[in-house]
C-alpha atoms as a PDB file:
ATOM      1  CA  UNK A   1      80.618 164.109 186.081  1.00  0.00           C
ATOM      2  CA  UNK A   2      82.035 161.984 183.663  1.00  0.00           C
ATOM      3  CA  UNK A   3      83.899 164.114 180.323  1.00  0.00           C
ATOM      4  CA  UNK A   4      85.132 163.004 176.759  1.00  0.00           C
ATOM      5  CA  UNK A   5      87.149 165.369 175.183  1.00  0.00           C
ATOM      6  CA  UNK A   6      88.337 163.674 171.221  1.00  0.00           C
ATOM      7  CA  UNK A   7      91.257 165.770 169.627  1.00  0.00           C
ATOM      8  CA  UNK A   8      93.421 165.245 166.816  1.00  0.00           C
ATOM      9  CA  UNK A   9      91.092 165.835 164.089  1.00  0.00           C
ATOM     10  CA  UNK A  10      92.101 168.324 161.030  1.00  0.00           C
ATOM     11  CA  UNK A  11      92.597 168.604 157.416  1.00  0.00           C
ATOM     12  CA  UNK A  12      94.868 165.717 155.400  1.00  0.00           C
ATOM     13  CA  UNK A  13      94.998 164.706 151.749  1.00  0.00           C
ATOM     14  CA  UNK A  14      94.178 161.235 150.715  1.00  0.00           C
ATOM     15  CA  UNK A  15      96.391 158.604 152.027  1.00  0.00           C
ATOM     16  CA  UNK A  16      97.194 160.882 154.718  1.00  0.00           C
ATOM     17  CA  UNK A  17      97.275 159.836 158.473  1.00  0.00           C
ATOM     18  CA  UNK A  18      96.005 161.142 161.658  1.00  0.00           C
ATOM     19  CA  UNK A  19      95.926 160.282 165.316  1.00  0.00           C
ATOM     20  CA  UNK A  20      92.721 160.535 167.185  1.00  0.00           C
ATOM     21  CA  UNK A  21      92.403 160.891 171.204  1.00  0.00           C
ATOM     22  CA  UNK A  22      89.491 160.607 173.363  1.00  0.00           C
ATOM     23  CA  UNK A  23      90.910 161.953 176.941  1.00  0.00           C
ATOM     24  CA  UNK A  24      88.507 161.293 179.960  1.00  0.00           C
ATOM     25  CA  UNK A  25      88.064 163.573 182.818  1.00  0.00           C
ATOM     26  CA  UNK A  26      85.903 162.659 186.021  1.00  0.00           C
ATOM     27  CA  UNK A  27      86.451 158.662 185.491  1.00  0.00           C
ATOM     28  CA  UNK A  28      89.551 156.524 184.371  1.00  0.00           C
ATOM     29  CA  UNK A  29      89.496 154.061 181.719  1.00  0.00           C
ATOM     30  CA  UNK A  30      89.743 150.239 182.982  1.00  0.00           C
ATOM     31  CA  UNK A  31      88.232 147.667 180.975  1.00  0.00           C
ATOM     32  CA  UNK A  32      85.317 149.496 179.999  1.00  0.00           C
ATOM     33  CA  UNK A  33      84.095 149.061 176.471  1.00  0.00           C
ATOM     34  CA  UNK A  34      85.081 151.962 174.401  1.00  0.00           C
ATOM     35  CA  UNK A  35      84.250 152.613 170.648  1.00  0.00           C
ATOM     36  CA  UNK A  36      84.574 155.592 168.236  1.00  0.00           C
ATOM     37  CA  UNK A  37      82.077 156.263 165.709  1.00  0.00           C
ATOM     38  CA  UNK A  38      81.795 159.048 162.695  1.00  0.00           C
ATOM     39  CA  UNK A  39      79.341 160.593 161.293  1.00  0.00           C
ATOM     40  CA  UNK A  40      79.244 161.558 157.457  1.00  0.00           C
ATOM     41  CA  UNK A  41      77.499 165.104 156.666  1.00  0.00           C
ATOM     42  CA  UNK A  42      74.043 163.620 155.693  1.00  0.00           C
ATOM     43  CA  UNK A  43      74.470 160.136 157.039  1.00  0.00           C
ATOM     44  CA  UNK A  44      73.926 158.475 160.195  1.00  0.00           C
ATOM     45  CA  UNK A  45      76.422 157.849 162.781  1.00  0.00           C
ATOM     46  CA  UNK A  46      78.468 154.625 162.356  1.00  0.00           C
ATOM     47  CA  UNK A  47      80.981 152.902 164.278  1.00  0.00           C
ATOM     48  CA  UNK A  48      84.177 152.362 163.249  1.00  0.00           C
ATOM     49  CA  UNK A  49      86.320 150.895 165.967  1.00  0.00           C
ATOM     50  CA  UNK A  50      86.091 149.405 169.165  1.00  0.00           C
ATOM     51  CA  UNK A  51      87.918 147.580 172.263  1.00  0.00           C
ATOM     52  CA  UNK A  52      85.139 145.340 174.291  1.00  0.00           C
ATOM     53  CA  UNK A  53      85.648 144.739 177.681  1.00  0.00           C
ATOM     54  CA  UNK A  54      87.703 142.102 176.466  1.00  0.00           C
ATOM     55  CA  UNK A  55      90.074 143.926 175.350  1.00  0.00           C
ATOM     56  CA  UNK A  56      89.279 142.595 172.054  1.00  0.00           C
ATOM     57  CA  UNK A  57      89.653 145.001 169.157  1.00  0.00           C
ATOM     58  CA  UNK A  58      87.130 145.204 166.266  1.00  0.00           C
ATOM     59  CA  UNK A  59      86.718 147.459 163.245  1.00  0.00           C
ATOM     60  CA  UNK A  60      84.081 148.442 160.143  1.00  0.00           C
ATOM     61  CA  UNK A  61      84.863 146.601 157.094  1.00  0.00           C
ATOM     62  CA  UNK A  62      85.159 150.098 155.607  1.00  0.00           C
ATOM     63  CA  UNK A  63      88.468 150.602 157.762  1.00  0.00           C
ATOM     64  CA  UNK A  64      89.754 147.282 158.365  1.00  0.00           C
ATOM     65  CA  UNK A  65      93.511 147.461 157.855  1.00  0.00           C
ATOM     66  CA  UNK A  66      93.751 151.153 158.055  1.00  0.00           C
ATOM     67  CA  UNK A  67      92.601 152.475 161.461  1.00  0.00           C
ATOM     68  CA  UNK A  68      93.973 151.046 164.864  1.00  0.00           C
ATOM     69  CA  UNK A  69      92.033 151.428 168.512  1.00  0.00           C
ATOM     70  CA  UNK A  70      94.356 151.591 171.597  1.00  0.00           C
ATOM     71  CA  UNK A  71      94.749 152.563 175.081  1.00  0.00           C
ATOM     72  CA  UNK A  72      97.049 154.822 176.921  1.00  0.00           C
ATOM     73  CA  UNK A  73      96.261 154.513 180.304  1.00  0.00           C
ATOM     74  CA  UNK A  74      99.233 156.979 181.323  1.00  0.00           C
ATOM     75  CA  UNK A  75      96.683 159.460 179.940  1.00  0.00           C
ATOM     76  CA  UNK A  76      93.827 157.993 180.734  1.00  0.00           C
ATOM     77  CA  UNK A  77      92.872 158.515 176.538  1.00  0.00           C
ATOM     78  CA  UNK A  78      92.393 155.789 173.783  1.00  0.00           C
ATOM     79  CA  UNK A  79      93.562 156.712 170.337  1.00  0.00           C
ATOM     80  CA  UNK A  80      92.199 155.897 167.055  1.00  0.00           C
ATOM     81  CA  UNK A  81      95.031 155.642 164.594  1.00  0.00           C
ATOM     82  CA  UNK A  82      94.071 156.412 161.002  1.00  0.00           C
ATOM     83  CA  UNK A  83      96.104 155.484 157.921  1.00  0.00           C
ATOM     84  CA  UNK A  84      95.333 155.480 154.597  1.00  0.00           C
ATOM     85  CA  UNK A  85      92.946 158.414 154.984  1.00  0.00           C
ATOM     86  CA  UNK A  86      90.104 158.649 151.837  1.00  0.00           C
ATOM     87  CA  UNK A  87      87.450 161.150 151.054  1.00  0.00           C
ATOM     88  CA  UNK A  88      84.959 158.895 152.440  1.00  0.00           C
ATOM     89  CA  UNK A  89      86.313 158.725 155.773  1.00  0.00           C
ATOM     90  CA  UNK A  90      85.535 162.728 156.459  1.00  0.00           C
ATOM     91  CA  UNK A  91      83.233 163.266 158.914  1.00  0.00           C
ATOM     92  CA  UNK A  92      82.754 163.807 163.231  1.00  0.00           C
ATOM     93  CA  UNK A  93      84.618 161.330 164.940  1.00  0.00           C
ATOM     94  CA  UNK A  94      83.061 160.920 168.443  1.00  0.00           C
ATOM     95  CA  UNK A  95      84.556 158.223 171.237  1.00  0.00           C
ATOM     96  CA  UNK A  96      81.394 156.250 173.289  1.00  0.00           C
ATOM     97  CA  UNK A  97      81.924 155.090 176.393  1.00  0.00           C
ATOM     98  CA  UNK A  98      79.788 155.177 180.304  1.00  0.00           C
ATOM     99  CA  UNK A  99      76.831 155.861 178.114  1.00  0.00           C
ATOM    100  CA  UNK A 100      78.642 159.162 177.384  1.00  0.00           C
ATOM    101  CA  UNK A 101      79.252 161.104 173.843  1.00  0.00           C
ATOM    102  CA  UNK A 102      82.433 163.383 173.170  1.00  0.00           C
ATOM    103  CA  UNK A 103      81.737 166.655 171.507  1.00  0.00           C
ATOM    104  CA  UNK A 104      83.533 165.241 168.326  1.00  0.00           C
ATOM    105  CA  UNK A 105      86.592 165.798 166.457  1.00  0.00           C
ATOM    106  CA  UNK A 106      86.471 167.162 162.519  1.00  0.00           C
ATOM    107  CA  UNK A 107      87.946 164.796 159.924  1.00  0.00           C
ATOM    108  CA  UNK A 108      88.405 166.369 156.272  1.00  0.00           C
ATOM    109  CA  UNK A 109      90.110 164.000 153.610  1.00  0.00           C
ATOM    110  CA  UNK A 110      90.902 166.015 150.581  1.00  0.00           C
ATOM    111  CA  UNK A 111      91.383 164.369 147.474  1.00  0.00           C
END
């Protein structure tokens, strides 16, 4: 059975950074398409990052230039790196991959 597990989340003031891991368990990463998402108290999910099968990386307009998608196969994780945090990036940050949902990670941006 396949597991996501994100951690990294927490509590940063504005222009703060944090690093955000999605760890599988029961499956390793190859070049399957994985994306993180967030979800806004209120709002609907949206996704904010992604690496296609490809390989190729893209992000929400809304983040462009401030949050980074990789891979670290060692630990069979991908990251989300987050610069620049802002008030409006608080939310759940879930990772998407094998048709499966992580149990989220909390985001707070404090400003």
């Amino acid at each position: 059975q396949v597991q996501l597990v994100e951690s990294g989340g927490g509590l940063v003031q504005a222009g703060g950074s944090l690093r955000l891991s999605c760890r599988a368990s029961g499956r390793q990463f190859t070049t399957n398409a994985v994306a993180w998402y967030r979800q806004a108290p209120g709002k609907e999910r949206e996704k904010v990052a992604e690496i296609t099968h490809e390989g190729k990386k893209n992000y929400a307009d809304s983040v462009l230039g401030r949050f980074t998608i990789g891979t670290d196969n060692a630990r069979n994780s991908r990251w989300l790196q987050m610069n620049g945090l802002r008030p409006e990036d608080t939310g759940v940050y879930y990772c998407f991959t094998w048709i499966t949902w992580g149990q989220g990670t909390q985001v707070t941006v404090s400003s």
